[in-house]
PDB file of N, CA and C in Angstrom:
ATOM      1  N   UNK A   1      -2.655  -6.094  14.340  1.00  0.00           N
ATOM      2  CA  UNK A   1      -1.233  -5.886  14.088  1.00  0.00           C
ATOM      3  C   UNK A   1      -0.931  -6.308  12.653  1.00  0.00           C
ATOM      4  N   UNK A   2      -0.342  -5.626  11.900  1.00  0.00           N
ATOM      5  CA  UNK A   2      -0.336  -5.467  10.266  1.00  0.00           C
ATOM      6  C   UNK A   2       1.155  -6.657  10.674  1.00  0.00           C
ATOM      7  N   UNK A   3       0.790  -7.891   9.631  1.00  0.00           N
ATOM      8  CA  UNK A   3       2.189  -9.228   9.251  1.00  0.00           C
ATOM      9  C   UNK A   3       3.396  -8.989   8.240  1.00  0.00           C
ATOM     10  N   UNK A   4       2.240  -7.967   7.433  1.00  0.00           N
ATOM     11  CA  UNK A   4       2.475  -7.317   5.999  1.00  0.00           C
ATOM     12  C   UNK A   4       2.153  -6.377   5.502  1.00  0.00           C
ATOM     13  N   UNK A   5       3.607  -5.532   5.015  1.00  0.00           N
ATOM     14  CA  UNK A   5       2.499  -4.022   4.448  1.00  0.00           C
ATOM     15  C   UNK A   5       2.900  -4.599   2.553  1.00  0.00           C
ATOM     16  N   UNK A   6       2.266  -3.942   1.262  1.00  0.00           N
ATOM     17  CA  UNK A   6       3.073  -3.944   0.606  1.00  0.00           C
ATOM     18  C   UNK A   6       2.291  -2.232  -0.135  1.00  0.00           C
ATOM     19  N   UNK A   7       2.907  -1.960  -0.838  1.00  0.00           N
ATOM     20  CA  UNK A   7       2.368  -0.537  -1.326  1.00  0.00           C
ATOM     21  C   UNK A   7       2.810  -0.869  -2.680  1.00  0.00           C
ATOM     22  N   UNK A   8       2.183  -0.892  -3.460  1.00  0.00           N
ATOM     23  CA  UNK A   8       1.730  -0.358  -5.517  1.00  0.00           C
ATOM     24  C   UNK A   8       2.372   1.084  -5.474  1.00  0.00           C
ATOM     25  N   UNK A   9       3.316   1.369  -6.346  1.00  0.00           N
ATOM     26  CA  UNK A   9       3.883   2.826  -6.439  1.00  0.00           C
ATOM     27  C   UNK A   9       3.895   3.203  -8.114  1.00  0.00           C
ATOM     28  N   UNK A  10       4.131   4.533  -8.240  1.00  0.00           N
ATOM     29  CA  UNK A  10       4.739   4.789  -9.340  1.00  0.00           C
ATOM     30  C   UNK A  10       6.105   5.833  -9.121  1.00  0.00           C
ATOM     31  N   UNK A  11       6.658   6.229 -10.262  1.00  0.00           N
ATOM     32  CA  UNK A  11       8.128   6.996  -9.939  1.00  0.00           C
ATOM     33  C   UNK A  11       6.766   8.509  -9.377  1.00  0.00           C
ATOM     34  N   UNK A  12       6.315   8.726 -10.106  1.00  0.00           N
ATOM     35  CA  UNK A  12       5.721  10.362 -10.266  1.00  0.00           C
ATOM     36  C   UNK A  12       4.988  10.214  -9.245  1.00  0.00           C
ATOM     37  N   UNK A  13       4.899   9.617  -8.057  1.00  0.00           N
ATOM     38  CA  UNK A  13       3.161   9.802  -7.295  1.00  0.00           C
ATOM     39  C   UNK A  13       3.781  10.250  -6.076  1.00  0.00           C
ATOM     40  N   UNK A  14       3.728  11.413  -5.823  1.00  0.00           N
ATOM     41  CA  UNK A  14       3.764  11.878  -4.445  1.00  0.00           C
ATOM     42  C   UNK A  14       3.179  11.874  -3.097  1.00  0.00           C
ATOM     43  N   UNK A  15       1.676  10.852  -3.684  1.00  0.00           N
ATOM     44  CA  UNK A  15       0.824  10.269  -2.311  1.00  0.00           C
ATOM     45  C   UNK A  15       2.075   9.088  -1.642  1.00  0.00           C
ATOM     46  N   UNK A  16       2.626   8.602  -2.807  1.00  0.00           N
ATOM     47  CA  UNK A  16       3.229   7.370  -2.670  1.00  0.00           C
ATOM     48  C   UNK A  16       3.796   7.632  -1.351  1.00  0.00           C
ATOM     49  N   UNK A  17       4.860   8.534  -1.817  1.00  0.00           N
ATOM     50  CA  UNK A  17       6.483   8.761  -1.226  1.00  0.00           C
ATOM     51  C   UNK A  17       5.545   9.215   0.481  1.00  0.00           C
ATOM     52  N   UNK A  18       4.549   9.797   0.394  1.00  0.00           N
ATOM     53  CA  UNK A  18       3.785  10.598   1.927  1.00  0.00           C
ATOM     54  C   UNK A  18       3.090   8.913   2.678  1.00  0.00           C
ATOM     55  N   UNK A  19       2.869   8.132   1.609  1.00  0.00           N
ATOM     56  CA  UNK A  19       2.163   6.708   2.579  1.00  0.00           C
ATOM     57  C   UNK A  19       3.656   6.284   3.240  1.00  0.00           C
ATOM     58  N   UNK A  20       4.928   6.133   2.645  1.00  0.00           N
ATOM     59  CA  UNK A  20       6.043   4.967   2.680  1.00  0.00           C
ATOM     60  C   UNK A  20       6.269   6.151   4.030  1.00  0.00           C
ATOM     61  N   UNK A  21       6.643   7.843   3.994  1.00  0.00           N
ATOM     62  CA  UNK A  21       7.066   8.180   5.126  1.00  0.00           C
ATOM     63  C   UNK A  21       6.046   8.034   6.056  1.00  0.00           C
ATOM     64  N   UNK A  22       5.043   7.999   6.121  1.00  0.00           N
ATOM     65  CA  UNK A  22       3.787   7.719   7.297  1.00  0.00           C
ATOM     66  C   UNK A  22       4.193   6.238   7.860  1.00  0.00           C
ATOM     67  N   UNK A  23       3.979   5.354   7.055  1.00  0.00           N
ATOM     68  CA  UNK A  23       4.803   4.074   7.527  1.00  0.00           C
ATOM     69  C   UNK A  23       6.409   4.161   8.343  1.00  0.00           C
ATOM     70  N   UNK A  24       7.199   4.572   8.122  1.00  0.00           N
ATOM     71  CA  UNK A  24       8.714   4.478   8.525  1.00  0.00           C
ATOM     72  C   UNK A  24       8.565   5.546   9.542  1.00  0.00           C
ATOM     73  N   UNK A  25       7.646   6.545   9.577  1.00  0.00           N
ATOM     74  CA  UNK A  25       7.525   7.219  11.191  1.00  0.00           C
ATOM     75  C   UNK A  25       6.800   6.242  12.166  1.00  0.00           C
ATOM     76  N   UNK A  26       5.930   5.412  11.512  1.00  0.00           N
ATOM     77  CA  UNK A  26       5.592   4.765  12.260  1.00  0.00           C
ATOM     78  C   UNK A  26       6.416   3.120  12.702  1.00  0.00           C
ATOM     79  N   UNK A  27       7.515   3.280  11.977  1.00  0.00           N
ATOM     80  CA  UNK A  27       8.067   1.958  12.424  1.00  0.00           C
ATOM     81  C   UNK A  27       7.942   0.928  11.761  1.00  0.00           C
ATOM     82  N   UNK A  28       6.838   0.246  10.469  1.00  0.00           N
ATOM     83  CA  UNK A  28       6.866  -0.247   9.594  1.00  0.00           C
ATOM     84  C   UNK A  28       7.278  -0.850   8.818  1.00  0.00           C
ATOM     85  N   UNK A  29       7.590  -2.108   8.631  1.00  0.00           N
ATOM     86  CA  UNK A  29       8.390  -2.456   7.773  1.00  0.00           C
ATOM     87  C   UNK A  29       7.359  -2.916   6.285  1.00  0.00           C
ATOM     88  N   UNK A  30       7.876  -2.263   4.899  1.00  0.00           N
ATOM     89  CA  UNK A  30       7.005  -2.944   3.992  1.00  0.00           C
ATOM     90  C   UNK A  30       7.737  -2.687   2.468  1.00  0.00           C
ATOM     91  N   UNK A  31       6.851  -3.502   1.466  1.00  0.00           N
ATOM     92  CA  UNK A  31       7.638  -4.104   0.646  1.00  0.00           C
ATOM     93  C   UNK A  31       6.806  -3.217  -0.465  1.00  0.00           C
ATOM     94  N   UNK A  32       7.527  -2.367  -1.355  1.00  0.00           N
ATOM     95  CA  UNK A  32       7.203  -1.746  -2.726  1.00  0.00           C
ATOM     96  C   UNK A  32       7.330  -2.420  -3.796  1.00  0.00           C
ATOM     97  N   UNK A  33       6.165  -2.067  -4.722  1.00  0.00           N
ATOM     98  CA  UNK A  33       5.555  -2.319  -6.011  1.00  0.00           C
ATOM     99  C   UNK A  33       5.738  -1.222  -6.855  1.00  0.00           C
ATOM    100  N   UNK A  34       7.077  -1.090  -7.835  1.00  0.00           N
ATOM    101  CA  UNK A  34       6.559  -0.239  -8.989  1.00  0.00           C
ATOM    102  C   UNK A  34       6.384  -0.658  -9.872  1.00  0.00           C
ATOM    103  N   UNK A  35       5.169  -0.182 -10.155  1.00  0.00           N
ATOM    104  CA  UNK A  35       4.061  -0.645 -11.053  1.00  0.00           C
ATOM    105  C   UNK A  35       5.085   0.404 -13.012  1.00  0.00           C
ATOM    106  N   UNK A  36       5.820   1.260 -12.506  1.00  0.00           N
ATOM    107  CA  UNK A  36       6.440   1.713 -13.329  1.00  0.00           C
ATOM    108  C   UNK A  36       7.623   0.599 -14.236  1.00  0.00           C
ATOM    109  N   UNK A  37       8.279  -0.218 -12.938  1.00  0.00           N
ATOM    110  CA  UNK A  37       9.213  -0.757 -13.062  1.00  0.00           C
ATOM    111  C   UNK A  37       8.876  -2.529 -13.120  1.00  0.00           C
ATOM    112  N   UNK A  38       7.361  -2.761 -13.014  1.00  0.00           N
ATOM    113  CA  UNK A  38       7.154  -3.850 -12.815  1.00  0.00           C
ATOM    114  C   UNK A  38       5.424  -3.552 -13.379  1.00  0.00           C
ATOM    115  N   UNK A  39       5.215  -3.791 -14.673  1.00  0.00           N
ATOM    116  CA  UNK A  39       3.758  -3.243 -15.245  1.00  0.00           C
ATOM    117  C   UNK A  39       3.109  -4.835 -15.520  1.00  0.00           C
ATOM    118  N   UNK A  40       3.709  -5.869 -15.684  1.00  0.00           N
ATOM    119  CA  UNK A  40       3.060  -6.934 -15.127  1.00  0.00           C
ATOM    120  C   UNK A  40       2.128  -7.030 -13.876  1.00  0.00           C
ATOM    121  N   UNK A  41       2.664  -6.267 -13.131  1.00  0.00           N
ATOM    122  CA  UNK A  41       1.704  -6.396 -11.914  1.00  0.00           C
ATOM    123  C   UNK A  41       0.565  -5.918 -11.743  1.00  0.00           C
ATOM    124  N   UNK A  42       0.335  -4.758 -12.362  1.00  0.00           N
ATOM    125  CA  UNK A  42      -0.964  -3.978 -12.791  1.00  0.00           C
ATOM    126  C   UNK A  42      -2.028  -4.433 -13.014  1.00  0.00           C
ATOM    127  N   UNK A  43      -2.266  -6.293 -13.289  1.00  0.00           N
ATOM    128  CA  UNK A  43      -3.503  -6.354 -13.120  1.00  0.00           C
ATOM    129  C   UNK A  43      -4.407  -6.984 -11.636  1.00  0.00           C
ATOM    130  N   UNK A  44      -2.686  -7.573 -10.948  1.00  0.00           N
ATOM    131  CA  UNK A  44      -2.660  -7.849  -9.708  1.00  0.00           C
ATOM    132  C   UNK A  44      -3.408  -6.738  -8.633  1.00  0.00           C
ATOM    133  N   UNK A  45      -2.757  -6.040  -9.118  1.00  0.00           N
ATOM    134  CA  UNK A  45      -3.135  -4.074  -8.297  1.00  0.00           C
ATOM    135  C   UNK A  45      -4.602  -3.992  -8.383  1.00  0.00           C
ATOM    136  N   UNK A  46      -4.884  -3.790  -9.594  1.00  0.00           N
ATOM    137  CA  UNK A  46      -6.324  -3.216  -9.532  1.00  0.00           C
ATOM    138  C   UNK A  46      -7.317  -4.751  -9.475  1.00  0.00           C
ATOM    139  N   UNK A  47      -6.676  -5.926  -9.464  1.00  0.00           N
ATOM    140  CA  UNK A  47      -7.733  -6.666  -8.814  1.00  0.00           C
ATOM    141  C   UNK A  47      -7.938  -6.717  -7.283  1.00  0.00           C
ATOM    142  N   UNK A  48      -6.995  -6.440  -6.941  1.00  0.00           N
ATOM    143  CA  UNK A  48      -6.949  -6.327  -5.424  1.00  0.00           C
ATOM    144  C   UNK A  48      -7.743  -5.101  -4.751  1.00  0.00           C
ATOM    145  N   UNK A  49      -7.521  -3.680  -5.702  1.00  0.00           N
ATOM    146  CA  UNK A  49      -8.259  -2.939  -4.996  1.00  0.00           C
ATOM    147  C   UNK A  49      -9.835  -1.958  -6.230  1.00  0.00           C
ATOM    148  N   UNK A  50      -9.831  -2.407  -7.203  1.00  0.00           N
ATOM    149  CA  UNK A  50     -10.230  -2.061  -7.856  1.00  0.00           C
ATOM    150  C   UNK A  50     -10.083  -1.027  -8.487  1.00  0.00           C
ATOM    151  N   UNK A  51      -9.077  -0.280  -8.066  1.00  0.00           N
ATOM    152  CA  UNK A  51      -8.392   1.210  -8.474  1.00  0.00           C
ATOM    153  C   UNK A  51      -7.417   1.111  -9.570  1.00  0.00           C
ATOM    154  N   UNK A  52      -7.604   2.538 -10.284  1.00  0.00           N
ATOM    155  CA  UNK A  52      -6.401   2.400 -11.418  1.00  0.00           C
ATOM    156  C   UNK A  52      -5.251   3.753 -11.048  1.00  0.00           C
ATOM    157  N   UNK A  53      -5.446   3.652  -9.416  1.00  0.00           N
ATOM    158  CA  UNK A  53      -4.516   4.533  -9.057  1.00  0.00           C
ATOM    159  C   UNK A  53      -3.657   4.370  -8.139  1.00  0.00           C
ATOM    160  N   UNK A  54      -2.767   5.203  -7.588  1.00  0.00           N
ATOM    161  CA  UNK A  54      -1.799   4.698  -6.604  1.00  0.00           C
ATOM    162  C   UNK A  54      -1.360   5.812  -5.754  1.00  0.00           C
ATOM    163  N   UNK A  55      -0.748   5.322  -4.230  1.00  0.00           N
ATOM    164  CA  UNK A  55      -0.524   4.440  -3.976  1.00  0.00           C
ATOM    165  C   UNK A  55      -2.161   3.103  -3.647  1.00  0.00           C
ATOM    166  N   UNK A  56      -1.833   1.975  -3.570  1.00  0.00           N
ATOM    167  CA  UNK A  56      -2.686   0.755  -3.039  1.00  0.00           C
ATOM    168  C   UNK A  56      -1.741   0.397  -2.390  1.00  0.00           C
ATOM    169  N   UNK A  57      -2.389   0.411  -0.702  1.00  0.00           N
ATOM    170  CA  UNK A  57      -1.573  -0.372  -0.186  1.00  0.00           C
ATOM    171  C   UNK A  57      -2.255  -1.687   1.101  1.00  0.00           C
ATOM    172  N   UNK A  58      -1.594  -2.443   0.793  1.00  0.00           N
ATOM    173  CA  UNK A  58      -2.412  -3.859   1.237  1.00  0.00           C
ATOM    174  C   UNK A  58      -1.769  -4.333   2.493  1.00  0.00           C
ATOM    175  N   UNK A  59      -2.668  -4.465   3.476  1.00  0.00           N
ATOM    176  CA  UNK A  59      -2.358  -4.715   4.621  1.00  0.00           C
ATOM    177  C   UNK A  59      -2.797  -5.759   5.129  1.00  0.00           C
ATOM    178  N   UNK A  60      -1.909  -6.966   5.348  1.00  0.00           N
ATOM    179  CA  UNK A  60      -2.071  -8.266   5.868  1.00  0.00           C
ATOM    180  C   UNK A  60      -2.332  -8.368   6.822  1.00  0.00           C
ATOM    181  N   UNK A  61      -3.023  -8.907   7.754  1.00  0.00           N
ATOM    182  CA  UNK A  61      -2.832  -8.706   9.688  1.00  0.00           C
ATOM    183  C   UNK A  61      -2.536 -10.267   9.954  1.00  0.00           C
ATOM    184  N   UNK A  62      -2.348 -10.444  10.949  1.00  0.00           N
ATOM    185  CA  UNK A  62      -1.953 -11.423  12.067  1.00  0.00           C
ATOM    186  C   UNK A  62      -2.846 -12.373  11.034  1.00  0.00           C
ATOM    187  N   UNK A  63      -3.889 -12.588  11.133  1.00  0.00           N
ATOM    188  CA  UNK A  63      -4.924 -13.673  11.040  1.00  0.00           C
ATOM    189  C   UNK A  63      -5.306 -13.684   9.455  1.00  0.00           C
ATOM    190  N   UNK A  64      -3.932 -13.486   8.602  1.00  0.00           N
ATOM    191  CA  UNK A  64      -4.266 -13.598   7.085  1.00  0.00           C
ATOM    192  C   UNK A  64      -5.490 -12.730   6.597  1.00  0.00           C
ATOM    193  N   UNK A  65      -5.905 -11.814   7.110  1.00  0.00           N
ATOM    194  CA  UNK A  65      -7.157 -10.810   6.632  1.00  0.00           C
ATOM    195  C   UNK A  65      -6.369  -9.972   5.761  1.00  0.00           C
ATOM    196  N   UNK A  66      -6.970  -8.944   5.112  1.00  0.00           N
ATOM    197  CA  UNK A  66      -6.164  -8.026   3.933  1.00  0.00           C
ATOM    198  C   UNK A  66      -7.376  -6.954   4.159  1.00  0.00           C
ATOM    199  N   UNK A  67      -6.572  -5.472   4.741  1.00  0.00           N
ATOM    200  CA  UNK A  67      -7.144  -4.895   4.179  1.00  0.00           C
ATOM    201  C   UNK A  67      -6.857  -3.924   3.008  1.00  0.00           C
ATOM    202  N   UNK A  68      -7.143  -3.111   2.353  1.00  0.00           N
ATOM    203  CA  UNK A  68      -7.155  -2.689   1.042  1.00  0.00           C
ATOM    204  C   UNK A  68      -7.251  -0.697   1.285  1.00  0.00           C
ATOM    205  N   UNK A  69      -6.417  -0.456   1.440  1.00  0.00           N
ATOM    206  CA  UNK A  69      -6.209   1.217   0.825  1.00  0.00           C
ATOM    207  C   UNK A  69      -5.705   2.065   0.068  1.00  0.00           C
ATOM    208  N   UNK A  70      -6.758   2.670  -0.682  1.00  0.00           N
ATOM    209  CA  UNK A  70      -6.280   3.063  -1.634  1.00  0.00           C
ATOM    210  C   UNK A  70      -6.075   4.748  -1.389  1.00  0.00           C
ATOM    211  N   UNK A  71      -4.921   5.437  -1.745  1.00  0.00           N
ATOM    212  CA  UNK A  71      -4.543   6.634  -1.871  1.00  0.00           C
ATOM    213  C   UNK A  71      -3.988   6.923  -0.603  1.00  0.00           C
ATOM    214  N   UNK A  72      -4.038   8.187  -0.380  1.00  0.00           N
ATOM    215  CA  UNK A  72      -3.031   8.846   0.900  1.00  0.00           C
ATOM    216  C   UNK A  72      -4.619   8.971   2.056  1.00  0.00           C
ATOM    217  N   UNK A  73      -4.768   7.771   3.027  1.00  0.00           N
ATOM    218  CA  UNK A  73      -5.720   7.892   3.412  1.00  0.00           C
ATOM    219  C   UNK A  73      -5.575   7.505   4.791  1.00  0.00           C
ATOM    220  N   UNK A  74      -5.210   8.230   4.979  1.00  0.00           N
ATOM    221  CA  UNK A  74      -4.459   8.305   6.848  1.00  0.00           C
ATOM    222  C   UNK A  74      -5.594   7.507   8.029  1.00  0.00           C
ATOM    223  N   UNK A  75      -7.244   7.947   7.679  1.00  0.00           N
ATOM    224  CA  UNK A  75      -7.945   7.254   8.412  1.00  0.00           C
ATOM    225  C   UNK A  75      -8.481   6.182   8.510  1.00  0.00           C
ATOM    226  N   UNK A  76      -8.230   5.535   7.388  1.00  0.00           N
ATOM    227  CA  UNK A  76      -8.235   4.051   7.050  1.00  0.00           C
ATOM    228  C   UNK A  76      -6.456   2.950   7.270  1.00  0.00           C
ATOM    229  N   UNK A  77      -5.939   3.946   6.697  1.00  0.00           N
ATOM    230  CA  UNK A  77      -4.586   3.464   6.917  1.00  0.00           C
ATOM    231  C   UNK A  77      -4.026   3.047   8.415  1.00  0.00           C
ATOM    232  N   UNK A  78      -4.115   3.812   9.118  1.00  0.00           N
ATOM    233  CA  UNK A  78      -3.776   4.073  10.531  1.00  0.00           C
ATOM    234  C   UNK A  78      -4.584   2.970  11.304  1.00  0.00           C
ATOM    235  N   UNK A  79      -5.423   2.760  11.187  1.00  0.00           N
ATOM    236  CA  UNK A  79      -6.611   1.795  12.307  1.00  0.00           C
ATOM    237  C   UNK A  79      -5.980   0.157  11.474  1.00  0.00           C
ATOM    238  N   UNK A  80      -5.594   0.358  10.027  1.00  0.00           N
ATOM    239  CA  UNK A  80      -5.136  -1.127   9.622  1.00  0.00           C
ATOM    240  C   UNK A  80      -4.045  -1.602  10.066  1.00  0.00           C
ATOM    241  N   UNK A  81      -2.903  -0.705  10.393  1.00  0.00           N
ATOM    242  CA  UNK A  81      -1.541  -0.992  10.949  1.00  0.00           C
ATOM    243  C   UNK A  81      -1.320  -1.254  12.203  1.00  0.00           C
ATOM    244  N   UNK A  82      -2.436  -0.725  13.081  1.00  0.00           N
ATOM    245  CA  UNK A  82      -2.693  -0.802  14.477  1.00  0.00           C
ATOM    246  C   UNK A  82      -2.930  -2.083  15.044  1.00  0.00           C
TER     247      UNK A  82
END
């Protein structure tokens, strides 16, 4: 069971806007990063997932674990929120 979602965004990324509605169909509650509007964070981002792309979105579970997905990746995404 995901404690925490947070998602790395930019204004232009249309994976973005398809992860945040995959989340909110699913009920989700989680907290955005624009990396547009907030470029300090950028080195936070890609240490976390090693990517210099977006969306990254980081999924906390119950027991402080993190997992790490990067892009519009429904089959990784889905089994982390579960």
């Amino acid at each position: 069971m995901a404690k925490n979602i947070t998602i790395f965004t930019t204004n232009t990324c249309s994976y973005c806007v398809m992860v945040k509605r995959f989340l909110d169909m699913k009920g989700q509650n989680y907290d955005v990063v624009n990396l547009d509007e907030n470029p300090e964070r950028q080195q936070e981002a890609l240490a976390m997932s090693g990517a210099l792309t977006v969306p990254i979105t980081i999924v906390t579970k119950d027991d402080d674990s993190q997992e790490v997905v990067v892009g519009y990746n429904l089959s990784r995404l889905a089994p982390a929120i579960a």
